[in-house]
Protein backbone atom coordinates (compact mmCIF):
# COMPACT_ATOMS: atom_id res chain seq x y z
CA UNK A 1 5.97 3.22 -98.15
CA UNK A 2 5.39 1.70 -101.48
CA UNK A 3 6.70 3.04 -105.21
CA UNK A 4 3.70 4.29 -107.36
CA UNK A 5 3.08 1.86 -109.57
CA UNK A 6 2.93 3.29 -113.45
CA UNK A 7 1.52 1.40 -115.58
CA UNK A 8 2.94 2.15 -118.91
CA UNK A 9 0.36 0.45 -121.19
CA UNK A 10 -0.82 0.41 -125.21
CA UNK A 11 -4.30 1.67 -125.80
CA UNK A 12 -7.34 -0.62 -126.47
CA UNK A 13 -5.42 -3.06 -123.71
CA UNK A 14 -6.85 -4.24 -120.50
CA UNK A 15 -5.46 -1.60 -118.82
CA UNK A 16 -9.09 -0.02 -117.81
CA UNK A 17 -10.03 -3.80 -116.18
CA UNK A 18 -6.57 -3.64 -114.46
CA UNK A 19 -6.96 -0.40 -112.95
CA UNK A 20 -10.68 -1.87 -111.86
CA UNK A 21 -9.04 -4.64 -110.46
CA UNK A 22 -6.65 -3.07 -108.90
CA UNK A 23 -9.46 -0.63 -106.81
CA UNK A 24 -10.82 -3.59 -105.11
CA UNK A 25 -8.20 -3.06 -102.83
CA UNK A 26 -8.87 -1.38 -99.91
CA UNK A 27 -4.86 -0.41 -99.67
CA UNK A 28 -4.71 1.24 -103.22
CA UNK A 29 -6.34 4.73 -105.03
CA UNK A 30 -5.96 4.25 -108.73
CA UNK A 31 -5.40 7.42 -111.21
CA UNK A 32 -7.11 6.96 -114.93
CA UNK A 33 -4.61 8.27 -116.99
CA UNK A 34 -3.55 12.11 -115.16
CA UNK A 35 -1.05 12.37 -118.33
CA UNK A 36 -3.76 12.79 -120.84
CA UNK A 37 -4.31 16.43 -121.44
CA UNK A 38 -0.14 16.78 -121.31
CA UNK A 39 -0.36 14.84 -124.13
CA UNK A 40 -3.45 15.66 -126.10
CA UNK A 41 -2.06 19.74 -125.42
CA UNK A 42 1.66 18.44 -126.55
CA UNK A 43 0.94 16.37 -129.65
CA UNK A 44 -2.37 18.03 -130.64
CA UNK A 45 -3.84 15.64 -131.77
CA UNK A 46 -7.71 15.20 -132.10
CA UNK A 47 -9.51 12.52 -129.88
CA UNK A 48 -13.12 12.31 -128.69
CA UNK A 49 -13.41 14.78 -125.47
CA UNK A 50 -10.09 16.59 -126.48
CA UNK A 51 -11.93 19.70 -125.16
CA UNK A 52 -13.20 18.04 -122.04
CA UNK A 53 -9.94 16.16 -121.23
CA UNK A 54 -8.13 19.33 -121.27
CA UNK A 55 -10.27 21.12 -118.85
CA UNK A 56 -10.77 18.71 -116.71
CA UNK A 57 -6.96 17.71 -116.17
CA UNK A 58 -3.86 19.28 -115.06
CA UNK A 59 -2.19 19.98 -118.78
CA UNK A 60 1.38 20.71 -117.47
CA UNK A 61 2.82 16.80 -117.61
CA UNK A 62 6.14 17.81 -115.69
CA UNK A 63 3.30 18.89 -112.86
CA UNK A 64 1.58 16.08 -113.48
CA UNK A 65 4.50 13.66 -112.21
CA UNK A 66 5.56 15.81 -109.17
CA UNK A 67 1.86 16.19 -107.77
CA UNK A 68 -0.19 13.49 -108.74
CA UNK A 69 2.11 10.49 -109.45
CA UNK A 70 5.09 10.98 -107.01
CA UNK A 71 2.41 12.16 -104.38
CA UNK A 72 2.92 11.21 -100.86
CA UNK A 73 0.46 8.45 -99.64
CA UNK A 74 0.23 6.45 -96.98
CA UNK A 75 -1.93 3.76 -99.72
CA UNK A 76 -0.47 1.77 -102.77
CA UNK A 77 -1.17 4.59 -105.65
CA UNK A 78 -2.05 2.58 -108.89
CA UNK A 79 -1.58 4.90 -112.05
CA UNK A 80 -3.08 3.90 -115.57
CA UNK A 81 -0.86 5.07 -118.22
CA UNK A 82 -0.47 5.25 -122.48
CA UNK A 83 3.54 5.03 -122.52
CA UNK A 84 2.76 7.67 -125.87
CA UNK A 85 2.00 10.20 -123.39
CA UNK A 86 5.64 10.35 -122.57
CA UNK A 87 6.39 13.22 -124.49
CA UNK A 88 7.94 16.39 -123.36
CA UNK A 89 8.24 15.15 -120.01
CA UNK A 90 11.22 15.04 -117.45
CA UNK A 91 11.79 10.92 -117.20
CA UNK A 92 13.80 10.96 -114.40
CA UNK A 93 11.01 10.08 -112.24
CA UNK A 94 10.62 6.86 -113.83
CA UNK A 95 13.48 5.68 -111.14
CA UNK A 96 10.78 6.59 -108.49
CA UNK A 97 8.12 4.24 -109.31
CA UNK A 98 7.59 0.36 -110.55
CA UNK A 99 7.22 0.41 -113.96
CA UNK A 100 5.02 -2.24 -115.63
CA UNK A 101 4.72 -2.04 -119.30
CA UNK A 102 1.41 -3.60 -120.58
CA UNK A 103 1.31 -5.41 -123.74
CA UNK A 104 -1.05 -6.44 -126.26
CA UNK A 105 -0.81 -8.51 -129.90
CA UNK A 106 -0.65 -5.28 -132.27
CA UNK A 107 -3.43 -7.05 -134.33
CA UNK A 108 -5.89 -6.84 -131.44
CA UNK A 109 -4.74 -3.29 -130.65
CA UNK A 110 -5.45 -2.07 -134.07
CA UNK A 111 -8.51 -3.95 -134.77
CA UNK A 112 -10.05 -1.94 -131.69
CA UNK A 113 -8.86 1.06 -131.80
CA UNK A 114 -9.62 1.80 -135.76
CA UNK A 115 -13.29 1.30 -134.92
CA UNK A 116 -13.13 4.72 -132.77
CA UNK A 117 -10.28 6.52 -134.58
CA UNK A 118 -9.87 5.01 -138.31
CA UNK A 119 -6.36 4.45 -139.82
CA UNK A 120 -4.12 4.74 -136.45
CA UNK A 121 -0.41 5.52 -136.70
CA UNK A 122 2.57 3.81 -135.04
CA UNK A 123 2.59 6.91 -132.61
CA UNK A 124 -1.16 6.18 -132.34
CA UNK A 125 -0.65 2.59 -130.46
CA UNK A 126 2.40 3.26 -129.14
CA UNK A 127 4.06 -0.47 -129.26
CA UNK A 128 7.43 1.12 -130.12
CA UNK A 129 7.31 3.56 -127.42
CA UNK A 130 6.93 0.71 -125.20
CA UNK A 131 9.93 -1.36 -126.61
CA UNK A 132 11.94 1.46 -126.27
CA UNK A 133 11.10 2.68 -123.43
CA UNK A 134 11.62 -1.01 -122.27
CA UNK A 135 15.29 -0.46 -123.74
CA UNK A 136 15.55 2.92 -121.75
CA UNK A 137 15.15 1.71 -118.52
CA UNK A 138 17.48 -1.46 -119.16
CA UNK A 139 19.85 1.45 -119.90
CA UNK A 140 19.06 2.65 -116.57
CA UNK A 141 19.57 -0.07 -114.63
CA UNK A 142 15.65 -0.08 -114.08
CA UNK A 143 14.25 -3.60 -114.51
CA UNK A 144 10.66 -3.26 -115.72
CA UNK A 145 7.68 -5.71 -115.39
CA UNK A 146 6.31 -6.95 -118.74
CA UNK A 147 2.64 -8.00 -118.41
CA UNK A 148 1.07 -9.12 -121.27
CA UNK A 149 -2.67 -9.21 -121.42
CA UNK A 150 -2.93 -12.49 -123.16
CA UNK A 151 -1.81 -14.30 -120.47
CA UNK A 152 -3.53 -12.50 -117.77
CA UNK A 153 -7.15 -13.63 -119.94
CA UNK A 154 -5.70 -17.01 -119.60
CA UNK A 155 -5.65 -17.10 -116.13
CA UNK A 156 -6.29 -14.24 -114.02
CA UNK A 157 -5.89 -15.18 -110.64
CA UNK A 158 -2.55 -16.54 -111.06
CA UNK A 159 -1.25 -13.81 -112.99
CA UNK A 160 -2.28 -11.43 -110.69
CA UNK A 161 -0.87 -13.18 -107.93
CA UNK A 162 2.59 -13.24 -109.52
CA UNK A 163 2.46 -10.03 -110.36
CA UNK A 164 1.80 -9.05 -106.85
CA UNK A 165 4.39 -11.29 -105.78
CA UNK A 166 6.90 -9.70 -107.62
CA UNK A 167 5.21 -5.56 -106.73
CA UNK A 168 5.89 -7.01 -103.03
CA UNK A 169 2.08 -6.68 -101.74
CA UNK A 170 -0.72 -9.21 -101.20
CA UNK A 171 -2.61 -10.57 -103.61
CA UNK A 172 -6.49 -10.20 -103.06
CA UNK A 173 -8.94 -12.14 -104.64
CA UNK A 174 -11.24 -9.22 -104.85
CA UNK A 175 -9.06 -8.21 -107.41
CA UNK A 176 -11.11 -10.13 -109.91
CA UNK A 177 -14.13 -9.13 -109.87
CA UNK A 178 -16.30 -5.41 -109.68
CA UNK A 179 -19.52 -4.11 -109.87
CA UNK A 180 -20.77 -3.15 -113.12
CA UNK A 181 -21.06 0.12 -114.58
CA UNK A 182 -18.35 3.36 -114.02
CA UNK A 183 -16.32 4.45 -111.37
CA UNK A 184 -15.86 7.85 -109.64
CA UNK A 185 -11.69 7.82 -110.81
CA UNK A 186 -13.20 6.45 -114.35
CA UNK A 187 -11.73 9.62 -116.85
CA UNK A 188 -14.31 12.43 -118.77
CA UNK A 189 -13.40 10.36 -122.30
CA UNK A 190 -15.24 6.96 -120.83
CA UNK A 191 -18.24 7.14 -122.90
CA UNK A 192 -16.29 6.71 -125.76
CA UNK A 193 -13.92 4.12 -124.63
CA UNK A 194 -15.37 2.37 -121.65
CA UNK A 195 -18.40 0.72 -123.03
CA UNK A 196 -17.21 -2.86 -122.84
CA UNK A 197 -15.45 -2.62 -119.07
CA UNK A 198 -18.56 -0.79 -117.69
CA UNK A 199 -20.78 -4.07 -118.91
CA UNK A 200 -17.80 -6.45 -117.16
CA UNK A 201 -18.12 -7.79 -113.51
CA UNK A 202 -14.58 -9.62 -114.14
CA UNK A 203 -12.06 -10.65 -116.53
CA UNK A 204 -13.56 -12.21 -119.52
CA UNK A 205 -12.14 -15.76 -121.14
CA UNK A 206 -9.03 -15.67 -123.33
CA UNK A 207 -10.54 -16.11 -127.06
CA UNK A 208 -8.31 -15.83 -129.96
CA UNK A 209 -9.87 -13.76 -132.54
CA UNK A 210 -9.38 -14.05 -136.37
CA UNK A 211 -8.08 -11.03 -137.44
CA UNK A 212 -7.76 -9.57 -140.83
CA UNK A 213 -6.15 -6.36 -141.20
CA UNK A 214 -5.55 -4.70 -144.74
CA UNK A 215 -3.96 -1.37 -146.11
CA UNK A 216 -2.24 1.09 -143.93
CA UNK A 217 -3.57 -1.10 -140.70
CA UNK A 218 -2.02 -4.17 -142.13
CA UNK A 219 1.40 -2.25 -142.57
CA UNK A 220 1.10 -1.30 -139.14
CA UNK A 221 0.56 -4.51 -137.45
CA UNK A 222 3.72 -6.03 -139.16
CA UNK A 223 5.88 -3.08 -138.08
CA UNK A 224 4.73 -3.81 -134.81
CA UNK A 225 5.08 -7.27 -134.30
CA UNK A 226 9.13 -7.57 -133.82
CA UNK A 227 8.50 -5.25 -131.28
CA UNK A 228 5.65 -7.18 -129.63
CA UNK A 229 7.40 -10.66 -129.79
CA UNK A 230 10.54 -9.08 -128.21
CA UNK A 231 8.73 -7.83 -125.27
CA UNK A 232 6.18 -10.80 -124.57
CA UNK A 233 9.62 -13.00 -124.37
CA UNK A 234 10.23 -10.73 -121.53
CA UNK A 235 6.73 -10.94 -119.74
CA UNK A 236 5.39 -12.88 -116.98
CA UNK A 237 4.82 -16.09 -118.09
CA UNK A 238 2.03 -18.64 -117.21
């Protein structure tokens, strides 16, 4: 039987179009982010659906882990993941399951994710959390995959393939491409992040956008970039 596969990604990423991708196969059930209340209840922090999320998942993340993502299965389970929601949680699992850690240029992170929730913090994004939890699992003995979204715009199929190659399954070429609209496992905050993915059919072109950040967001992004450049060094390359 396979390792869950945890997807430890930033927010604004491609991480929604991943786990879409990733449910074309008929050997994998995909989980939109089951740590969300646990860390919406934790931090208490205030995001659109904070109500909703809370009722609708489990809000005990210790729980979380030992039912939903270390659940038996006889398929590949594919969790979506914020690597910020790893707080107040037991990370021993994290030897239990193939951890991928999802990258994006801060810049692009920001850009998106002040237009729903203005002004983010570091702990907002969570690029650090990512670095170090990249530096935790080293520690470990863990090796983690680095995938960084950039490159799988560039050319999905092949990126996809090596990543499969290296998760030790098949790759299927009905990985790039789904229907449009929402899916049944898509979470109860969609309608106020999901717009763009639910008007997708596939992967969309690699553009580079020009960016201009200012103030606080500005700050941010250069905080974040030592951590970003360290870990794309470290991610599958084309």
């Amino acid at each position: 039987m396979n390792k869950p596969i945890c997807l430890w990604s930033c927010p604004r990423n491609l991480s929604t179009a991943l786990m879409y991708a990733f449910a074309q196969r008929e050997d994998t059930k995909v989980f939109d982010e089951p740590l969300y209340a646990h860390y919406l209840k934790v931090s208490g922090v205030k995001h659109p659906a904070r109500e909703q999320v809370l009722e609708a998942l489990e809000n005990d993340g210790n729980k979380v882990v030992k039912e939903v993502i270390l659940q038996e299965s006889d398929k590949l389970l594919f969790h979506k993941l914020m690597t910020h929601f790893l707080i107040g949680i037991d990370t021993e699992f994290l030897s239990e399951v193939i951890n991928i850690i999802f990258i994006r240029n801060p810049e692009e992170i920001i850009t998106s994710y002040s237009k729903v929730i203005p002004n983010p913090s570091m702990n907002d994004i969570g690029v650090k959390q990512q670095y170090e939890l990249f530096l935790d699992l080293e520690r470990r003995g863990i090796e983690p995959i680095v995938f960084d979204s950039k490159y799988l715009l560039k050319n999905p199929e092949l990126m996809l393939s090596r990543l499969c190659k290296i998760l030790d399954v098949s790759f299927d070429k009905k990985m790039l491409e789904w229907k449009k609209g929402a899916r049944i496992e898509d979470g109860v905050w969609a309608k106020y992040w999901y717009e763009n993915i639910h008007n997708s059919t596939g992967f969309l072109p690699y553009a580079k956008k020009a960016i201009t950040l200012t103030g606080s967001n500005a700050e941010l992004a250069e905080e974040c970039l030592t951590y970003y450049k360290f870990l794309t060094a470290k991610s599958i390359q084309l």
